[in-house]
Protein backbone atom coordinates (compact mmCIF):
# COMPACT_ATOMS: atom_id res chain seq x y z
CA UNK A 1 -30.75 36.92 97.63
CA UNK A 2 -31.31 40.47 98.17
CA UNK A 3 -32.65 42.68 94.63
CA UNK A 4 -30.05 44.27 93.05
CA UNK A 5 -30.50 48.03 93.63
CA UNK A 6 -32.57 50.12 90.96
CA UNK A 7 -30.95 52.98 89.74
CA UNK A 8 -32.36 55.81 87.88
CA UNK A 9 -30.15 57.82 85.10
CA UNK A 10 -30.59 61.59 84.16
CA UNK A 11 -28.87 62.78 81.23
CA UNK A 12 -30.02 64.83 77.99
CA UNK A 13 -27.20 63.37 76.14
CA UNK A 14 -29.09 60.10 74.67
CA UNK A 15 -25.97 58.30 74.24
CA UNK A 16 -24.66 58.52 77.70
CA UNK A 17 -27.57 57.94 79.35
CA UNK A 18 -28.36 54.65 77.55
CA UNK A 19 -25.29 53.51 77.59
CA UNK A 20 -24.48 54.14 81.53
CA UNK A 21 -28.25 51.85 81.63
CA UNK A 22 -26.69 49.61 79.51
CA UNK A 23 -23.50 49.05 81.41
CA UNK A 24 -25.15 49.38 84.75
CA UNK A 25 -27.71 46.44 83.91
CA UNK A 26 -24.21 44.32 82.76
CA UNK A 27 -22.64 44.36 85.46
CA UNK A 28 -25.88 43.62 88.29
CA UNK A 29 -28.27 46.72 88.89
CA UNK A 30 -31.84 47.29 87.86
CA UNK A 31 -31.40 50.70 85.52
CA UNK A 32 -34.13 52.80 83.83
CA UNK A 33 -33.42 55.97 81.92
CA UNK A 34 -34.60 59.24 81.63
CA UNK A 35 -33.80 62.33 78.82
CA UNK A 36 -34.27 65.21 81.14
CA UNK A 37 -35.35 66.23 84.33
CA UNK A 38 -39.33 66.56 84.02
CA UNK A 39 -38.90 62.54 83.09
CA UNK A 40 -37.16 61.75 86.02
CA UNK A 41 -39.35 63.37 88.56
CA UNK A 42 -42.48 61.63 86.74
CA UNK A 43 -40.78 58.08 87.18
CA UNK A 44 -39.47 59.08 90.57
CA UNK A 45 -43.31 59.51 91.44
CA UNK A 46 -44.56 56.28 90.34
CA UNK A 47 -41.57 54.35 91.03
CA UNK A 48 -39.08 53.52 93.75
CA UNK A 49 -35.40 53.72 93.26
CA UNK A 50 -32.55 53.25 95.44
CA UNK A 51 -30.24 55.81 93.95
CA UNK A 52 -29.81 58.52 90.96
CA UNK A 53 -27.32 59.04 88.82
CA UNK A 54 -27.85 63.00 86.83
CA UNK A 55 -26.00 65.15 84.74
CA UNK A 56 -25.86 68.91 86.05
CA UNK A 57 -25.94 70.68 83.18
CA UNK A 58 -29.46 70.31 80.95
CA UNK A 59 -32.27 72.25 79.63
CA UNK A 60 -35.05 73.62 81.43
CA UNK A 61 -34.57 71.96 84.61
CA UNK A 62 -30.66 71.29 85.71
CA UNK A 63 -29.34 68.57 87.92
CA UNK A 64 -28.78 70.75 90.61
CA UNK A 65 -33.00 71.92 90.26
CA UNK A 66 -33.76 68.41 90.23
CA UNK A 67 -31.98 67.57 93.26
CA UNK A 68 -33.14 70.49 95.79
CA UNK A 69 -36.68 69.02 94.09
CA UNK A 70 -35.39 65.23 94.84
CA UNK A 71 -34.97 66.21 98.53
CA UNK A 72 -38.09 67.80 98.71
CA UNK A 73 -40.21 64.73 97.37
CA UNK A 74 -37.77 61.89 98.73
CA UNK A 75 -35.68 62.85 101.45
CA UNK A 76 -33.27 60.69 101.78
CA UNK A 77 -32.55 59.65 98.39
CA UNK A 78 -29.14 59.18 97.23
CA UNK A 79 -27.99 61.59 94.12
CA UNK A 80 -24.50 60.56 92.35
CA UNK A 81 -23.90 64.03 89.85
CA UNK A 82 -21.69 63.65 86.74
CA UNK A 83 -20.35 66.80 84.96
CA UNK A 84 -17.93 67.55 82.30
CA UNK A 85 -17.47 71.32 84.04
CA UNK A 86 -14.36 70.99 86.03
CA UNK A 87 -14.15 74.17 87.91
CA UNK A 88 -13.80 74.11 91.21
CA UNK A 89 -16.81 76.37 92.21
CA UNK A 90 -19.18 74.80 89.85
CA UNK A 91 -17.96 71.80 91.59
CA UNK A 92 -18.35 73.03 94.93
CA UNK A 93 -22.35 74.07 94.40
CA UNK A 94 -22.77 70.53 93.73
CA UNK A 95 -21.43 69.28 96.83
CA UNK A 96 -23.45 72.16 98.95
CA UNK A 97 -26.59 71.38 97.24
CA UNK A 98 -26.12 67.94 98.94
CA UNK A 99 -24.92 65.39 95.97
CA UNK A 100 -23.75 62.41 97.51
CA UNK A 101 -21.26 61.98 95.29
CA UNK A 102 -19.94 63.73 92.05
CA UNK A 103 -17.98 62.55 88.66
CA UNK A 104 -16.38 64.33 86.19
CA UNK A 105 -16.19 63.55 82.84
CA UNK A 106 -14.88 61.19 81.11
CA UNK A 107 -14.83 58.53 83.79
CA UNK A 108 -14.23 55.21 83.60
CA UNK A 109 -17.91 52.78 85.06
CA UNK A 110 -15.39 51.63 87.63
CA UNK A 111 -15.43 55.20 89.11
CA UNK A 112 -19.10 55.25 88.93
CA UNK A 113 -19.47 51.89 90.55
CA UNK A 114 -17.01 52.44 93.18
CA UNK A 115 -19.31 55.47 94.29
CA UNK A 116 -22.80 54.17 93.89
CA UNK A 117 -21.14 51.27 96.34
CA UNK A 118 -19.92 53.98 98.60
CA UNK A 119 -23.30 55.70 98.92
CA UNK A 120 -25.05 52.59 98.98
CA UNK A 121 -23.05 50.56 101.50
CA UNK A 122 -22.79 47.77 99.54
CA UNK A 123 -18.94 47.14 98.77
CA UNK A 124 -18.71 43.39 97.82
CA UNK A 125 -15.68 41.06 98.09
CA UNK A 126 -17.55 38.78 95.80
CA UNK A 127 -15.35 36.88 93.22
CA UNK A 128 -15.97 38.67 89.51
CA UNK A 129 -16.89 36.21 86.76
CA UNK A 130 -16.58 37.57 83.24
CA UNK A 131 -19.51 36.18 80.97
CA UNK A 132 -19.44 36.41 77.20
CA UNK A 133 -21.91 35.09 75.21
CA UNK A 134 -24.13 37.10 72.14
CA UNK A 135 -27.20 35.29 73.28
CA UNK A 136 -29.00 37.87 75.46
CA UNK A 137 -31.56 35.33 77.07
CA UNK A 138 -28.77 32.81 77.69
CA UNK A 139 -26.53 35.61 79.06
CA UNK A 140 -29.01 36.81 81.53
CA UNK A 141 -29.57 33.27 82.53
CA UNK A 142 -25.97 33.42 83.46
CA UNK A 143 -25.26 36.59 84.89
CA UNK A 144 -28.25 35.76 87.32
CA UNK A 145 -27.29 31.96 88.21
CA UNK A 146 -24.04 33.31 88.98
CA UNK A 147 -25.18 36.28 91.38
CA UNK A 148 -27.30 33.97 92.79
CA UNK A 149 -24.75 31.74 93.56
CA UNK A 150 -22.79 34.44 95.63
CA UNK A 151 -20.47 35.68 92.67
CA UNK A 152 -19.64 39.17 90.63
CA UNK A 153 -20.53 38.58 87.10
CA UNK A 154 -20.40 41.27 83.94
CA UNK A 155 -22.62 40.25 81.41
CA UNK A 156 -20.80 41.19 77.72
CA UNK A 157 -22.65 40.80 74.38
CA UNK A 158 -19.40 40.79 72.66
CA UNK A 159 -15.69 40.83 72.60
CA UNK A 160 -15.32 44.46 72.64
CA UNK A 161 -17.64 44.66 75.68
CA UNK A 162 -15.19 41.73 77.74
CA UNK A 163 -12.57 43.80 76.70
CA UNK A 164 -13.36 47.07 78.01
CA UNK A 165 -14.27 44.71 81.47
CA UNK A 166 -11.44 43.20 81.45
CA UNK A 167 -9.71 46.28 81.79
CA UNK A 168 -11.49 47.78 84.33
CA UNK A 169 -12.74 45.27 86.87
CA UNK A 170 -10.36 42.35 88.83
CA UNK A 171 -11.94 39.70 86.39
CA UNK A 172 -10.81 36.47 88.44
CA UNK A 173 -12.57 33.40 86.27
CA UNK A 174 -13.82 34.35 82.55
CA UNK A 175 -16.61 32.06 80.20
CA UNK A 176 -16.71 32.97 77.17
CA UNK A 177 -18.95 31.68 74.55
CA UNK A 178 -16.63 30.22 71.15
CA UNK A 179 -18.65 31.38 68.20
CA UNK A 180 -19.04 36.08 68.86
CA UNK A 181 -20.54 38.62 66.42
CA UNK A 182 -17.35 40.52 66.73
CA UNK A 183 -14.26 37.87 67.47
CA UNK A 184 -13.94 34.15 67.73
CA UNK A 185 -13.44 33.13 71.42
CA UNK A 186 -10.38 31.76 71.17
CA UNK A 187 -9.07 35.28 70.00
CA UNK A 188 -10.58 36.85 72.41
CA UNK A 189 -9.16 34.45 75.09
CA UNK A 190 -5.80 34.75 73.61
CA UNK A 191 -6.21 38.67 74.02
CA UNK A 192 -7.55 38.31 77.59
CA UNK A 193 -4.67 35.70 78.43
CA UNK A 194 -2.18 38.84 76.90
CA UNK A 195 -3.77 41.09 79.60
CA UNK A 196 -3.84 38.82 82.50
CA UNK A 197 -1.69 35.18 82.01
CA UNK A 198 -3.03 33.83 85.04
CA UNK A 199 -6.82 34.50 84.07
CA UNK A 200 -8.59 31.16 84.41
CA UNK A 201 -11.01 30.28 81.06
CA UNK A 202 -14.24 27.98 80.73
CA UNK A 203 -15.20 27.99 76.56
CA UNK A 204 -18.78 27.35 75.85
CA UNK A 205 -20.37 25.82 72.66
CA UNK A 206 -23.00 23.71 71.45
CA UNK A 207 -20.66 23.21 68.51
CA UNK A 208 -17.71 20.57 67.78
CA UNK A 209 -14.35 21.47 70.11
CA UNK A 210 -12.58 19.06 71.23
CA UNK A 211 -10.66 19.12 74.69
CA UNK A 212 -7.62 18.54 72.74
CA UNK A 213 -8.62 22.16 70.79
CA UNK A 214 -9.21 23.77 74.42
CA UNK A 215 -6.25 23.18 75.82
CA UNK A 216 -4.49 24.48 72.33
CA UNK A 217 -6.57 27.71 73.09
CA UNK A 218 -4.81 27.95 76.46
CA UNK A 219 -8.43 27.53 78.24
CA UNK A 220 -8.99 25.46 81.70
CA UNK A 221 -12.31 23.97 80.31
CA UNK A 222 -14.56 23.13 77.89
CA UNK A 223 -18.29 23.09 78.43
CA UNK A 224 -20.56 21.74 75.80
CA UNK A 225 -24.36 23.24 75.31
CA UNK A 226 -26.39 21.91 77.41
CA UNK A 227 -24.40 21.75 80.15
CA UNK A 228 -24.85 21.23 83.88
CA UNK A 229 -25.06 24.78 86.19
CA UNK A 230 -23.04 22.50 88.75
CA UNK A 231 -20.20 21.61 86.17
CA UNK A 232 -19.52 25.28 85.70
CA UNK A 233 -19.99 25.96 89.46
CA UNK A 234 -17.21 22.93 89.98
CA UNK A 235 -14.60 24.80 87.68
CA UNK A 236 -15.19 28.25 89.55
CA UNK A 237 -14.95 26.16 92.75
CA UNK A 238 -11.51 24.49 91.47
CA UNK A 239 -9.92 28.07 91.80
CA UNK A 240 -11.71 30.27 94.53
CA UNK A 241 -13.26 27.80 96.82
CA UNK A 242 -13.89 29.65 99.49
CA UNK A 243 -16.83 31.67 97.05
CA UNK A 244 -18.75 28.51 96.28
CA UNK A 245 -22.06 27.74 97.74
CA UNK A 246 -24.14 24.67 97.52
CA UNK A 247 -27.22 24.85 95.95
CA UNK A 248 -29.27 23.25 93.72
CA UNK A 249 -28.44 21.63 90.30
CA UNK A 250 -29.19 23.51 87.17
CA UNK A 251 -29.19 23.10 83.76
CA UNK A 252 -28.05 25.33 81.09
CA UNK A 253 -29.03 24.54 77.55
């Protein structure tokens, strides 16, 4: 499998810029950070990246200065600019200065995604598999089994996180983990099932549940820690066949 593309986000506004690395790294890139512009350009020197996301408006060096520098020291590098200015010739000196693409703010990670595939040329038909589960290690181990696999996933922490997904992406299978810092699964499958009747649900738990309780829930399945990578593959199969690939057997504990 190809590596998923590293991205590299500018923004002096902490909160944004760790959480667009935050989402970006949920839902399949490699994303680093940087506060300003003299940050970026250090990283960009030591290390490669297949795109850049930047603010335009910061101190000392703008977006717009760090991209005429961008295209002096790596031609060729993709630029996606966000902005909260919306005026049209602010706009415009973006798009002469040779962004590939430009956001205004607020916008929703879809947007953001739907461009960085654009300028990237990497628009995949791959089916999107919602995974919720609070432990980090366990959820990595998922998200990358998944891609691996051939599929889409977004990798939540927590209900709120599947929920903001859910609303944003074409979630076609969901797993979600039973026992959340923030909801119980089976609320937060109830609230998915609200959004989207049709969504098929694996629940996941090394604790008691019985398939009697699952179907109650309104779920498809019931996995119990540790389970076989192949018996989750098999339920995924058992709706979008034509996305499953064999591979080797797994095990996740």
């Amino acid at each position: 499998m190809p590596e998923p593309a590293r991205i590299l986000v500018v923004d002096d506004d902490r909160r944004i810029c760790e959480l667009l690395v935050e989402t970006l790294g949920a839902i399949g890139y490699q994303a680093e950070g940087a506060f300003n512009a003299r940050t970026a350009l250090k990283k960009i020197d030591t290390e490669k990246f297949d795109l850049v996301i930047s603010d335009i408006v910061m101190p000392e060096i703008s977006g717009i200065e760090l991209l005429a520098e961008l295209q002096k020291k790596k031609a060729g590098l993709p630029v996606v600019m966000i902005t909260g200015n919306v005026y049209e010739d602010f706009l415009q000196g973006a798009r002469s200065a040779g962004a590939a693409a430009l956001l205004t703010k607020p916008f929703r990670i879809s947007q953001i995604e739907q461009a960085m595939e654009e300028v990237l040329g990497k628009k995949s038909d791959a089916v999107v598999v919602l995974v919720v589960e609070d432990d980090p290690i366990f959820l990595e181990f998922l998200g990358d089994s998944l891609k691996t696999r051939g599929y889409a996933p977004l990798k939540a922490c927590n209900a709120a996180q599947a929920l903001k997904f859910a609303k944003e992406y074409p979630v076609r299978f969901a797993i979600l983990d039973l026992n959340l810092p923030d909801l119980h699964g089976v609320e937060l499958l109830n609230r998915l099932k609200r959004e989207n009747p049709y969504l098929p649900v694996a629940l996941i738990t090394g604790q008691s549940f019985s398939e009697t309780e699952t179907t109650s829930a309104g779920a498809e399945w019931l996995l119990k820690k540790p389970f076989k990578l192949e018996e989750l593959y098999r339920a995924i199969e058992s709706v979008h066949p034509a996305n499953f690939q064999h591979g080797e057997d797994g095990s996740a504990a």
